[in-house]
C-alpha atoms as a PDB file:
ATOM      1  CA  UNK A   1      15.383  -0.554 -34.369  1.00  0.00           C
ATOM      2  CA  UNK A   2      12.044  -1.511 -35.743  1.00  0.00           C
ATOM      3  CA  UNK A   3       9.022   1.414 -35.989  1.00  0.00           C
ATOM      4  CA  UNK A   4       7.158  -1.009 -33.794  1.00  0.00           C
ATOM      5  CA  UNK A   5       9.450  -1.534 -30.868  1.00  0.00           C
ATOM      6  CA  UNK A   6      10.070   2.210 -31.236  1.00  0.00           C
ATOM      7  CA  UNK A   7       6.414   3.087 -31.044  1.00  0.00           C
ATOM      8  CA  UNK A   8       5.911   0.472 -27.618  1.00  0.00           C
ATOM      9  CA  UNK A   9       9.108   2.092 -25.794  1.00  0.00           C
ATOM     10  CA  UNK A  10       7.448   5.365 -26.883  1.00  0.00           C
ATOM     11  CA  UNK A  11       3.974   4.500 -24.972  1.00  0.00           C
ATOM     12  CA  UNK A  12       6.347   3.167 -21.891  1.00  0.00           C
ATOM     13  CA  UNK A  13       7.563   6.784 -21.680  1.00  0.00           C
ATOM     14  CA  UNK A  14       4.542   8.514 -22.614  1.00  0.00           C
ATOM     15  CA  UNK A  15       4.233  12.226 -22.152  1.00  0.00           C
ATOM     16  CA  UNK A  16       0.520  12.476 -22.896  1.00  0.00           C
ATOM     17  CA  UNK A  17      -0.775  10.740 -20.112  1.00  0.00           C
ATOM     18  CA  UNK A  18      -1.949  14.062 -17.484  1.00  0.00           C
ATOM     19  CA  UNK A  19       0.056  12.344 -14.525  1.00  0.00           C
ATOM     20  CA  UNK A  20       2.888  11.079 -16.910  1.00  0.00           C
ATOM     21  CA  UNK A  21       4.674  14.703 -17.011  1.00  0.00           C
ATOM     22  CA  UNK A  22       4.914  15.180 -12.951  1.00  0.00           C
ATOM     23  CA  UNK A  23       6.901  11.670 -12.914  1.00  0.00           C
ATOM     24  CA  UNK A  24       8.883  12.123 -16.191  1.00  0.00           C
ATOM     25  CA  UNK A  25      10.063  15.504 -15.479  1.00  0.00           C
ATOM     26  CA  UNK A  26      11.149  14.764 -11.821  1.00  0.00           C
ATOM     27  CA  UNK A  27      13.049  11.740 -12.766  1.00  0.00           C
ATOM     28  CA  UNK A  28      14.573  13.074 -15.512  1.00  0.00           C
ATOM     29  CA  UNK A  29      15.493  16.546 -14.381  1.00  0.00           C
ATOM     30  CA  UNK A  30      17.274  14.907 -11.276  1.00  0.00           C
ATOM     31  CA  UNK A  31      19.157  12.711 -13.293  1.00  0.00           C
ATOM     32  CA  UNK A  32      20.331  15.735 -15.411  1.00  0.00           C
ATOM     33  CA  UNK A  33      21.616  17.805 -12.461  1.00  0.00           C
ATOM     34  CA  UNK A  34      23.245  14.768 -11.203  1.00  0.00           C
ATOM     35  CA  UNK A  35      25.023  14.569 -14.560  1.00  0.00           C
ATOM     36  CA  UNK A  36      25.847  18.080 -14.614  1.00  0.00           C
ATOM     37  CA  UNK A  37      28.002  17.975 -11.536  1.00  0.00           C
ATOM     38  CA  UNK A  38      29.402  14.741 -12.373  1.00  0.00           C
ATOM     39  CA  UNK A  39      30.957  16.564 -15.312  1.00  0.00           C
ATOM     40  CA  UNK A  40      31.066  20.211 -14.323  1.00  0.00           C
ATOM     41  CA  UNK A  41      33.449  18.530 -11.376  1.00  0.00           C
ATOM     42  CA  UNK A  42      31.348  20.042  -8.413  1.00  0.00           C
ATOM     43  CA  UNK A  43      31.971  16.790  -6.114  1.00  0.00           C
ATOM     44  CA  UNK A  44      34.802  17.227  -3.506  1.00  0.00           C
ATOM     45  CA  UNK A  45      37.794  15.819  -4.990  1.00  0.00           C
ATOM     46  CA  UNK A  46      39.174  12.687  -3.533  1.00  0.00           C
ATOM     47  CA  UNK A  47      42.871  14.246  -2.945  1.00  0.00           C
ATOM     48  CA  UNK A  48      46.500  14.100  -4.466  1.00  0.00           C
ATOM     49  CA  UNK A  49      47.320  10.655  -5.777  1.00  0.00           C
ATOM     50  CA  UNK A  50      49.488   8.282  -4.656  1.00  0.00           C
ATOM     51  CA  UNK A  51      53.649   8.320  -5.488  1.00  0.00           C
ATOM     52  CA  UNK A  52      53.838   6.706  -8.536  1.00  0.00           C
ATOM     53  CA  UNK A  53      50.430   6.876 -10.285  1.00  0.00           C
ATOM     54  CA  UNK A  54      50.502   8.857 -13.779  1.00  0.00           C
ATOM     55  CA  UNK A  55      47.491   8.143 -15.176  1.00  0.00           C
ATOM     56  CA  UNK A  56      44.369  10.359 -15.999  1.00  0.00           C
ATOM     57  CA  UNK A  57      41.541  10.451 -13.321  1.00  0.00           C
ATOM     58  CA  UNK A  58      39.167   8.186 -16.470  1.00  0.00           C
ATOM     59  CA  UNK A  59      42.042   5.624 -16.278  1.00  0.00           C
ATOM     60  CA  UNK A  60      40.865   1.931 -14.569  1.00  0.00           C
ATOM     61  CA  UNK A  61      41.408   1.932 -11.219  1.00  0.00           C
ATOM     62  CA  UNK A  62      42.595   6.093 -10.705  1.00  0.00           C
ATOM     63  CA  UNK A  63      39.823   6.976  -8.629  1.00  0.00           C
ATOM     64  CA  UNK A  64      39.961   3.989  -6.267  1.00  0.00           C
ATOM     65  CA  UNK A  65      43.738   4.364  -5.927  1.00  0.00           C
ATOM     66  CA  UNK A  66      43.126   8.020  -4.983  1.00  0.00           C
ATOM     67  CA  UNK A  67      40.137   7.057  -2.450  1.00  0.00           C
ATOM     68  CA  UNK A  68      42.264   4.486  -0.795  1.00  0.00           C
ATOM     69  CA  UNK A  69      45.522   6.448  -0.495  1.00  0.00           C
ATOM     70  CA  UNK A  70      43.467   9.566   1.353  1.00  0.00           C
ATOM     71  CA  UNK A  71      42.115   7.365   4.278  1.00  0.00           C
ATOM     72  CA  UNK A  72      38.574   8.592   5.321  1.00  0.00           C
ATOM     73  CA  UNK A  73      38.150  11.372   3.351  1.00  0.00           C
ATOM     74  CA  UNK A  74      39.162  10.435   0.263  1.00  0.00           C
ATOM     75  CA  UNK A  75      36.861   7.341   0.605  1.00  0.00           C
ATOM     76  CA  UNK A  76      33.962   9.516   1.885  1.00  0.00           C
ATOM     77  CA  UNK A  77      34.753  11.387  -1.563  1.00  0.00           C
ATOM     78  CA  UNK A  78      34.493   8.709  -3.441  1.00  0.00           C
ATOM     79  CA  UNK A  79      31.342   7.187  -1.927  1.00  0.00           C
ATOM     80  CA  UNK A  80      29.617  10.360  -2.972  1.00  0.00           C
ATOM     81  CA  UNK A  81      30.878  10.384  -6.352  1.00  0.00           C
ATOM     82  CA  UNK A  82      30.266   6.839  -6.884  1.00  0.00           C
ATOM     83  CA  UNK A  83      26.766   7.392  -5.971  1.00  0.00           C
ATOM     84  CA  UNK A  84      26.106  10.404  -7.639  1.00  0.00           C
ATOM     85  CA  UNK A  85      27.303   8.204 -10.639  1.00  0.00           C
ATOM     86  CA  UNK A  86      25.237   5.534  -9.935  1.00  0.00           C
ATOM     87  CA  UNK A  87      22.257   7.267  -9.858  1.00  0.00           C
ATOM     88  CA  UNK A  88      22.442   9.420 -12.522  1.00  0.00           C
ATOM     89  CA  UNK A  89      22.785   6.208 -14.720  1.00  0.00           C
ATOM     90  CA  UNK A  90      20.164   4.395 -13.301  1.00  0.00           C
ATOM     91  CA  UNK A  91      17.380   7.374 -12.633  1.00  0.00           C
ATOM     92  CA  UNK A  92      16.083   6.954 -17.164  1.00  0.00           C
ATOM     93  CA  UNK A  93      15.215   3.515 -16.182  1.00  0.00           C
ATOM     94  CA  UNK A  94      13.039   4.235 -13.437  1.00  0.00           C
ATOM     95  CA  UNK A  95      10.592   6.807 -15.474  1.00  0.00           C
ATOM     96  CA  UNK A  96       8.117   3.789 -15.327  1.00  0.00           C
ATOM     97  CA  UNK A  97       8.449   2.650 -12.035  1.00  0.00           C
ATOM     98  CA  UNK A  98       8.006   5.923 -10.701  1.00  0.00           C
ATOM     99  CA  UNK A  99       5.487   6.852 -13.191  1.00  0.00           C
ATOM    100  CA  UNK A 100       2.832   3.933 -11.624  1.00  0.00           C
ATOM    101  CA  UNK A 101       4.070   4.932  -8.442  1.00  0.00           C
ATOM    102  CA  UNK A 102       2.607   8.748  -9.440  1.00  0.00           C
ATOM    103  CA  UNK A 103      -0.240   6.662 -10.717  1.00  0.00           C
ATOM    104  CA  UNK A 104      -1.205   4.603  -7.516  1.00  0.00           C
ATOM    105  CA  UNK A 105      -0.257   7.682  -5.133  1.00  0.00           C
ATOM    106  CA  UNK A 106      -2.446   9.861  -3.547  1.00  0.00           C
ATOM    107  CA  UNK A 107      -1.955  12.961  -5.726  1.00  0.00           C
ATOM    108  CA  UNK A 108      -1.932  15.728  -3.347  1.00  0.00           C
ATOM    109  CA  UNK A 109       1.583  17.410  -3.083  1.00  0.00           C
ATOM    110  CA  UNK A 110       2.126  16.732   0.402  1.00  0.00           C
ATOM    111  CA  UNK A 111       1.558  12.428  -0.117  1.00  0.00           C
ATOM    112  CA  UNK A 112       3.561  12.172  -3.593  1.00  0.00           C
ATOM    113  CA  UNK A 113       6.224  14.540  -2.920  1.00  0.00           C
ATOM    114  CA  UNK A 114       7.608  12.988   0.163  1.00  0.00           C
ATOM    115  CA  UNK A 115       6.819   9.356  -0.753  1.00  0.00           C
ATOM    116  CA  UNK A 116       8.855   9.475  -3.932  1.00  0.00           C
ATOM    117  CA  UNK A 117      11.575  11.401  -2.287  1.00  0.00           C
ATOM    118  CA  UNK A 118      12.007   8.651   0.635  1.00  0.00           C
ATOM    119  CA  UNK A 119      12.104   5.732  -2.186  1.00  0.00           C
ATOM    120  CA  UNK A 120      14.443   7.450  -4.796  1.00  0.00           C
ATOM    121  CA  UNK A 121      16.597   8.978  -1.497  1.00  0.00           C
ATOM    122  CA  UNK A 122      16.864   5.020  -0.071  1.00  0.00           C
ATOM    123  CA  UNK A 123      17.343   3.961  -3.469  1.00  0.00           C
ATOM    124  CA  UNK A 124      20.424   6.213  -4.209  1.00  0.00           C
ATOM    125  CA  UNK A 125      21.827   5.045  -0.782  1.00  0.00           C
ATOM    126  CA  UNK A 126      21.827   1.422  -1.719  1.00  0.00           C
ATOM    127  CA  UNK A 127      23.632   2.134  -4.690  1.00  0.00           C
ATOM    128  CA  UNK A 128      25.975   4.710  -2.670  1.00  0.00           C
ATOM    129  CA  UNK A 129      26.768   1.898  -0.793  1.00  0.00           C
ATOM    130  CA  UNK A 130      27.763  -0.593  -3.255  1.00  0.00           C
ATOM    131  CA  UNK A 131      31.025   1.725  -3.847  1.00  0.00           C
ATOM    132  CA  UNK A 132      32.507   0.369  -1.194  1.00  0.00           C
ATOM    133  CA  UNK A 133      33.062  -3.203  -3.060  1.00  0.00           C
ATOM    134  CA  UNK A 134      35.711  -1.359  -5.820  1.00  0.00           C
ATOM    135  CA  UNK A 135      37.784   0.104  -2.311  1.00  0.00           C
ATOM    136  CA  UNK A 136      38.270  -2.920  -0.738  1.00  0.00           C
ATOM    137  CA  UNK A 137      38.810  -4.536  -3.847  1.00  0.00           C
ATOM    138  CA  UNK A 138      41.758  -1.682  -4.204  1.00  0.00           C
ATOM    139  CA  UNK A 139      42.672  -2.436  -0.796  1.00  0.00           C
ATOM    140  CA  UNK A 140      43.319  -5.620  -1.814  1.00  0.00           C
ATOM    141  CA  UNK A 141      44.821  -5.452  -5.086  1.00  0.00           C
ATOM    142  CA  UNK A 142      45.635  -2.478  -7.725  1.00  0.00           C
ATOM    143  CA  UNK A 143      43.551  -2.126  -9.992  1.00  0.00           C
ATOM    144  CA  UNK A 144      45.115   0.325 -11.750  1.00  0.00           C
ATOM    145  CA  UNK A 145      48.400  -2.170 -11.736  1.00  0.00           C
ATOM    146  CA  UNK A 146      46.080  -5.312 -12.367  1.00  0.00           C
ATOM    147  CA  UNK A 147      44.767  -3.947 -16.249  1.00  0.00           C
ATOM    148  CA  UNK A 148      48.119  -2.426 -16.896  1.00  0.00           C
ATOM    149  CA  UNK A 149      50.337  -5.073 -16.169  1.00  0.00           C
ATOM    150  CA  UNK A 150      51.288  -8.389 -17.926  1.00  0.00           C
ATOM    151  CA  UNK A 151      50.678 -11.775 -17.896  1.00  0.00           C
ATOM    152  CA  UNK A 152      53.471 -14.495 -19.692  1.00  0.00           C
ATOM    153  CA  UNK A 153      53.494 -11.655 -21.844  1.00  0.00           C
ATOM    154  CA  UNK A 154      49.666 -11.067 -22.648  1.00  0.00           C
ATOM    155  CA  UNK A 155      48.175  -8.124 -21.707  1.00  0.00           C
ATOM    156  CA  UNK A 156      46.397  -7.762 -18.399  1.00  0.00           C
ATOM    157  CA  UNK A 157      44.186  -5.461 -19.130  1.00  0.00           C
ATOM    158  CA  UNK A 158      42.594  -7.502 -22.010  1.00  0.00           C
ATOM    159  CA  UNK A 159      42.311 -10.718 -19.728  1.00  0.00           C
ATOM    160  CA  UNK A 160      40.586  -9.069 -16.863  1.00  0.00           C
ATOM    161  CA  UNK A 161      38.262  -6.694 -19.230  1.00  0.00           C
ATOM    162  CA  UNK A 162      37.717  -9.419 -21.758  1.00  0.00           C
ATOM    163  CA  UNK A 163      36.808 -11.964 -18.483  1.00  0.00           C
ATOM    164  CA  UNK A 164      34.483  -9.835 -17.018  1.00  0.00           C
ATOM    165  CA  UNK A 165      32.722  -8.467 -20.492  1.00  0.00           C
ATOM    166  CA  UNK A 166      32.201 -12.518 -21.088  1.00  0.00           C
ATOM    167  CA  UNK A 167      30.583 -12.643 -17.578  1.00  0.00           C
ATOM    168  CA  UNK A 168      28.509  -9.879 -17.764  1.00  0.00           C
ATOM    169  CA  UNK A 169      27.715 -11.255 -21.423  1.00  0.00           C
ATOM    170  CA  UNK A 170      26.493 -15.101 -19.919  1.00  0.00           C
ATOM    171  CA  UNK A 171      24.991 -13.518 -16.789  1.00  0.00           C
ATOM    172  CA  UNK A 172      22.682 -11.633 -19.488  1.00  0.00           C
ATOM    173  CA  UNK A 173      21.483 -15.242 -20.555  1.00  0.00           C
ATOM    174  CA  UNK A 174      20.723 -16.539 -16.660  1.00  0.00           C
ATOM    175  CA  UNK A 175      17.499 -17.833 -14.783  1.00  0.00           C
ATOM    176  CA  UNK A 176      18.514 -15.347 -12.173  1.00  0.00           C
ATOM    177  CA  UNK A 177      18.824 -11.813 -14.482  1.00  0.00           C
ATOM    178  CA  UNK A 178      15.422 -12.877 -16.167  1.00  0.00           C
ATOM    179  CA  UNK A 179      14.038 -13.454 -12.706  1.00  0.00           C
ATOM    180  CA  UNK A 180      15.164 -10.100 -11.462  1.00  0.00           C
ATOM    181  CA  UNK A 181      14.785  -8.008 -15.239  1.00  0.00           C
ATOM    182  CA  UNK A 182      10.774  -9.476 -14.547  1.00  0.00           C
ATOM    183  CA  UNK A 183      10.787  -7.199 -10.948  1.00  0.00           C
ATOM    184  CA  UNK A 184      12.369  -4.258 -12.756  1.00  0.00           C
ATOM    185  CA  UNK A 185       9.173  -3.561 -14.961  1.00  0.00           C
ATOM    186  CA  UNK A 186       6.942  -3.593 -12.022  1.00  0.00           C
ATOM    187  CA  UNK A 187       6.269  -2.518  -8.731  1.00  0.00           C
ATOM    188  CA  UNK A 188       5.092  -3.725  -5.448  1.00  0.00           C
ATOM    189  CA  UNK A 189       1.237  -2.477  -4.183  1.00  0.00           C
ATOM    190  CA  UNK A 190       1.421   0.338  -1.862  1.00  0.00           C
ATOM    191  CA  UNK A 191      -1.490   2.264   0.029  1.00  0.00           C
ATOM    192  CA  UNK A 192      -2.957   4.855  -1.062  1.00  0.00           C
ATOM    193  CA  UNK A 193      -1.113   7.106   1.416  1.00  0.00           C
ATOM    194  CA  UNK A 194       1.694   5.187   2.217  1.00  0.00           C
ATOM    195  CA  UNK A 195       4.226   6.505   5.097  1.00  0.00           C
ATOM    196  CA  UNK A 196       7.759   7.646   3.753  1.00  0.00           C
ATOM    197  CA  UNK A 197       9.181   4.696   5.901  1.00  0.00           C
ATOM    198  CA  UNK A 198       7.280   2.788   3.763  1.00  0.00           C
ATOM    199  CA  UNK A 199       8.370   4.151   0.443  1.00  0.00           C
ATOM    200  CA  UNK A 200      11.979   4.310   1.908  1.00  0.00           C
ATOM    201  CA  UNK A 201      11.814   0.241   2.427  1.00  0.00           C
ATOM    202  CA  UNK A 202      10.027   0.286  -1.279  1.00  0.00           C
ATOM    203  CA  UNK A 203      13.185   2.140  -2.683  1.00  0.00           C
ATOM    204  CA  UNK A 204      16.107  -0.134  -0.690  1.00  0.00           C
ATOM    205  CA  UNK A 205      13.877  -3.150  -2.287  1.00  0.00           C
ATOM    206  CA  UNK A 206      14.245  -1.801  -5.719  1.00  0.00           C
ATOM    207  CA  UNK A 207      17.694  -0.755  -5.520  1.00  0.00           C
ATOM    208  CA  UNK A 208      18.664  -4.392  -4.529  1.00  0.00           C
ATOM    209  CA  UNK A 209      17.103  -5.839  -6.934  1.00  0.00           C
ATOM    210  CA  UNK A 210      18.767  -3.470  -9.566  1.00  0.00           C
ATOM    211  CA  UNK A 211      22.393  -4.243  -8.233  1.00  0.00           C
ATOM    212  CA  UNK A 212      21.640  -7.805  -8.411  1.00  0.00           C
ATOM    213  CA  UNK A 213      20.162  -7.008 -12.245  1.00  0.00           C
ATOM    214  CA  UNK A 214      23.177  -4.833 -13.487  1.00  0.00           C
ATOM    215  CA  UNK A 215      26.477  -5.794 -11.094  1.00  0.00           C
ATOM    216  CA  UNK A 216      28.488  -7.783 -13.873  1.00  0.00           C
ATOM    217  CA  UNK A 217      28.484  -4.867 -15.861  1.00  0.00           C
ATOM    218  CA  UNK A 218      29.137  -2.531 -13.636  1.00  0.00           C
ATOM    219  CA  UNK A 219      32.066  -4.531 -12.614  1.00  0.00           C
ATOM    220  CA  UNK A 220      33.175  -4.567 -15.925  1.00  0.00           C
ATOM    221  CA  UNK A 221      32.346  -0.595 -15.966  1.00  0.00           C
ATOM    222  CA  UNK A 222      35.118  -0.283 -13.138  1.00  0.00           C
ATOM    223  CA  UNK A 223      37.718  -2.595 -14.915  1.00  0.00           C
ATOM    224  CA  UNK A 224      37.133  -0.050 -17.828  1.00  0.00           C
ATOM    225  CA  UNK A 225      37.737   3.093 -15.478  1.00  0.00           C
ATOM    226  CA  UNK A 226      34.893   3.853 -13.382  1.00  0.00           C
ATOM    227  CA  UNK A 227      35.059   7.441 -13.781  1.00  0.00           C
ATOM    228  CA  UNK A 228      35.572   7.128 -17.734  1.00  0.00           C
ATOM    229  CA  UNK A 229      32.508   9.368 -19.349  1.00  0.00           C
ATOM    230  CA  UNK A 230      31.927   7.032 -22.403  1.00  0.00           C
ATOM    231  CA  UNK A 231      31.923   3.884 -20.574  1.00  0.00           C
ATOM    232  CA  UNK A 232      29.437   6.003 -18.459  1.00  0.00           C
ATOM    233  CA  UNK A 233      26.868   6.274 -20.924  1.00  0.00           C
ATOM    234  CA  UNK A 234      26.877   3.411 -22.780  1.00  0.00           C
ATOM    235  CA  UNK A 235      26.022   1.558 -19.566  1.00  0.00           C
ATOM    236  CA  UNK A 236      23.400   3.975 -18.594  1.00  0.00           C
ATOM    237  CA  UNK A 237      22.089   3.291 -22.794  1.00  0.00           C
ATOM    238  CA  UNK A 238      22.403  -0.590 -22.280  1.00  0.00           C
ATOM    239  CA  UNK A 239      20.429  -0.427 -18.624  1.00  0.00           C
ATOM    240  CA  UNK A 240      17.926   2.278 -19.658  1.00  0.00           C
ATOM    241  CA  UNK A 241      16.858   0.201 -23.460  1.00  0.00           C
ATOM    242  CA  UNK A 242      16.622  -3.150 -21.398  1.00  0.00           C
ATOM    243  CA  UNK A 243      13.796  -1.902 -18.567  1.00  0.00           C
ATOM    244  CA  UNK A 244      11.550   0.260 -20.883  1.00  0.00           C
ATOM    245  CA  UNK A 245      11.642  -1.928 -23.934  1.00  0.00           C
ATOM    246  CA  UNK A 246       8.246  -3.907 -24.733  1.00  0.00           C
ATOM    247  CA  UNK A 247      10.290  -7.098 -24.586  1.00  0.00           C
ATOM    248  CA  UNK A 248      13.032  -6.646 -22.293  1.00  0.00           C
ATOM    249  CA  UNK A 249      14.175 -10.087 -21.662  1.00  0.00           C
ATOM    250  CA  UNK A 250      14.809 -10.377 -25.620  1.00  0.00           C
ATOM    251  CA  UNK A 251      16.809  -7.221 -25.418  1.00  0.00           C
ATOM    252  CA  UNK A 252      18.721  -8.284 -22.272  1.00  0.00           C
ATOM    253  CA  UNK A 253      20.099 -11.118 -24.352  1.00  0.00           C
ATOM    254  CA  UNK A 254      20.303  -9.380 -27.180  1.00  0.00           C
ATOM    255  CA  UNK A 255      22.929  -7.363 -25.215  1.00  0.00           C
ATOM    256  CA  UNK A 256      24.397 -10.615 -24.214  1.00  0.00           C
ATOM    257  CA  UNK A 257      25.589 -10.863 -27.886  1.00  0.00           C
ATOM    258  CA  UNK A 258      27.155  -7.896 -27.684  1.00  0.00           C
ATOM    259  CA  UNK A 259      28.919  -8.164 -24.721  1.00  0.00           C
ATOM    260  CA  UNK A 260      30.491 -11.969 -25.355  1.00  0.00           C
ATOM    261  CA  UNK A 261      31.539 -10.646 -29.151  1.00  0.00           C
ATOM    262  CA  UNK A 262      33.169  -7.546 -27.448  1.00  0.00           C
ATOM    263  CA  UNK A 263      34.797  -9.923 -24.744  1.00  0.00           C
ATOM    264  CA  UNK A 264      35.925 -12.169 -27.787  1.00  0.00           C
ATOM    265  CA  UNK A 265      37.121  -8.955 -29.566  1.00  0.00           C
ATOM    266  CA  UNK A 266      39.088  -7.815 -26.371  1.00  0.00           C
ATOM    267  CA  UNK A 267      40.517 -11.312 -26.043  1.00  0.00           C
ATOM    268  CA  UNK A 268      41.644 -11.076 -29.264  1.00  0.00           C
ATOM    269  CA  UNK A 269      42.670  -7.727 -30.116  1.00  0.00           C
ATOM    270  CA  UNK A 270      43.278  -5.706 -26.748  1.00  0.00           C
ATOM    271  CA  UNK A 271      40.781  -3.002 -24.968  1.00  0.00           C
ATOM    272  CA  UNK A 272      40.075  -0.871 -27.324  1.00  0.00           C
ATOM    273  CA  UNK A 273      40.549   3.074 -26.715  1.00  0.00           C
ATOM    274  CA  UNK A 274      37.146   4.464 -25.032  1.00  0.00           C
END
């Protein structure tokens, strides 16, 4: 990575600024905590799994087979995992957004505080509720059984990851994802004391736009085993480079190289070990 581009994402996430800090920290330290009980375990666990499933809870499709096979709860338990997942990927790309946000706000405690709260609370319960597409796709089909299995003697797994990698890869190149990338590094005009049902509808706004941005990959993610740590941050790397880089859209299909040479590799060679 060039000194220049370095020096431009370095001014995008710039800790001099005296309202910069306040934004930064709050962002990031949330998105650390949420990490921390991702992998300290601290959710509620999503119950035995079912007959016949030996696999490790990292494994594609382990988590959504648990969910399913525990009714309710277990699918409560996974909602809440999946969003506590979510966010703490997406929460390093929105230092900006939240940054002008600090920036445009009134900055007495009692405007910002509960302003940003409603918008990053609405926008964690978008992405909480995009969890439920990977259950009722497992209430459809295994997933767990659709990687693992075979096809006229191919492996599954390297069809299914290697189709959705070259997806995600071509979406990277689309009209739409530059359209939507383009809303990512901004945000829309608020007042100057705007109501939290206001910043609530500001954070649902965002968080659909980032789902329409980022789904191919994350459907990829789950094909790869949703709950898989390294898969994890790679995304979050991926997401986090292409919304605070100067050029983003060059990055975004930059990353669209990657992902159709690892589809080709998959195609080609199997999944590889992650």
């Amino acid at each position: 990575m060039s000194t220049d581009m370095l020096s431009s994402i370095t001014n995008r996430i710039d800790l001099d600024r005296p309202a910069v800090p306040v934004a930064d920290a709050l962002v990031l330290s949330l998105a650390a905590a949420l990490w921390l009980v991702l992998l300290e375990g601290w959710l509620p666990g999503l119950g035995p799994a079912p007959a016949g499933l030996d696999a490790p809870m990292a494994a594609p499709g382990v988590p959504e087979a648990m969910a399913v096979a525990n009714g309710l709860s277990g699918g409560s338990a996974y909602l809440l995992m999946w969003g506590t997942m979510m966010v703490a990927m997406m929460l390093p790309s929105l230092v900006p957004v939240v940054r002008r946000y600090r920036e445009r706000l009134c900055c007495a405690r009692n405007v910002f505080a509960p302003a940003i709260a409603s918008f990053l609370l609405a926008y964690g319960l978008v992405w909480t509720a995009v969890g439920v597409v990977p259950l009722a796709v497992e209430s459809t089909v295994s997933i767990h059984g659709l990687v693992s299995g075979s096809v006229l003697g191919v492996d599954a797994s390297a069809l299914v990851v290697g189709g959705l990698l070259a997806f995600a890869g071509a979406y990277q190149f689309s009209p739409l994802k530059r359209d939507l990338l383009a809303r990512c590094a901004s945000c829309r005009q608020v007042p100057h004391r705007p109501s939290v049902g206001r910043m609530g509808r500001e954070g649902v706004a965002y968080a659909v736009n980032c789902v329409g941005c980022t789904w191919p990959l994350f459907a990829a993610m789950v094909a790869l085993g949703s709950m898989n740590v390294t898969v994890m941050v790679g995304l979050m790397f991926v997401v986090v480079l292409e919304r605070v880089a100067p050029e983003s859209e060059n990055v975004a299909r930059a990353w669209g190289v990657v992902l159709l040479g690892a589809a080709a590799f998959t195609l080609l060679f199997g999944v590889p070990s992650v």
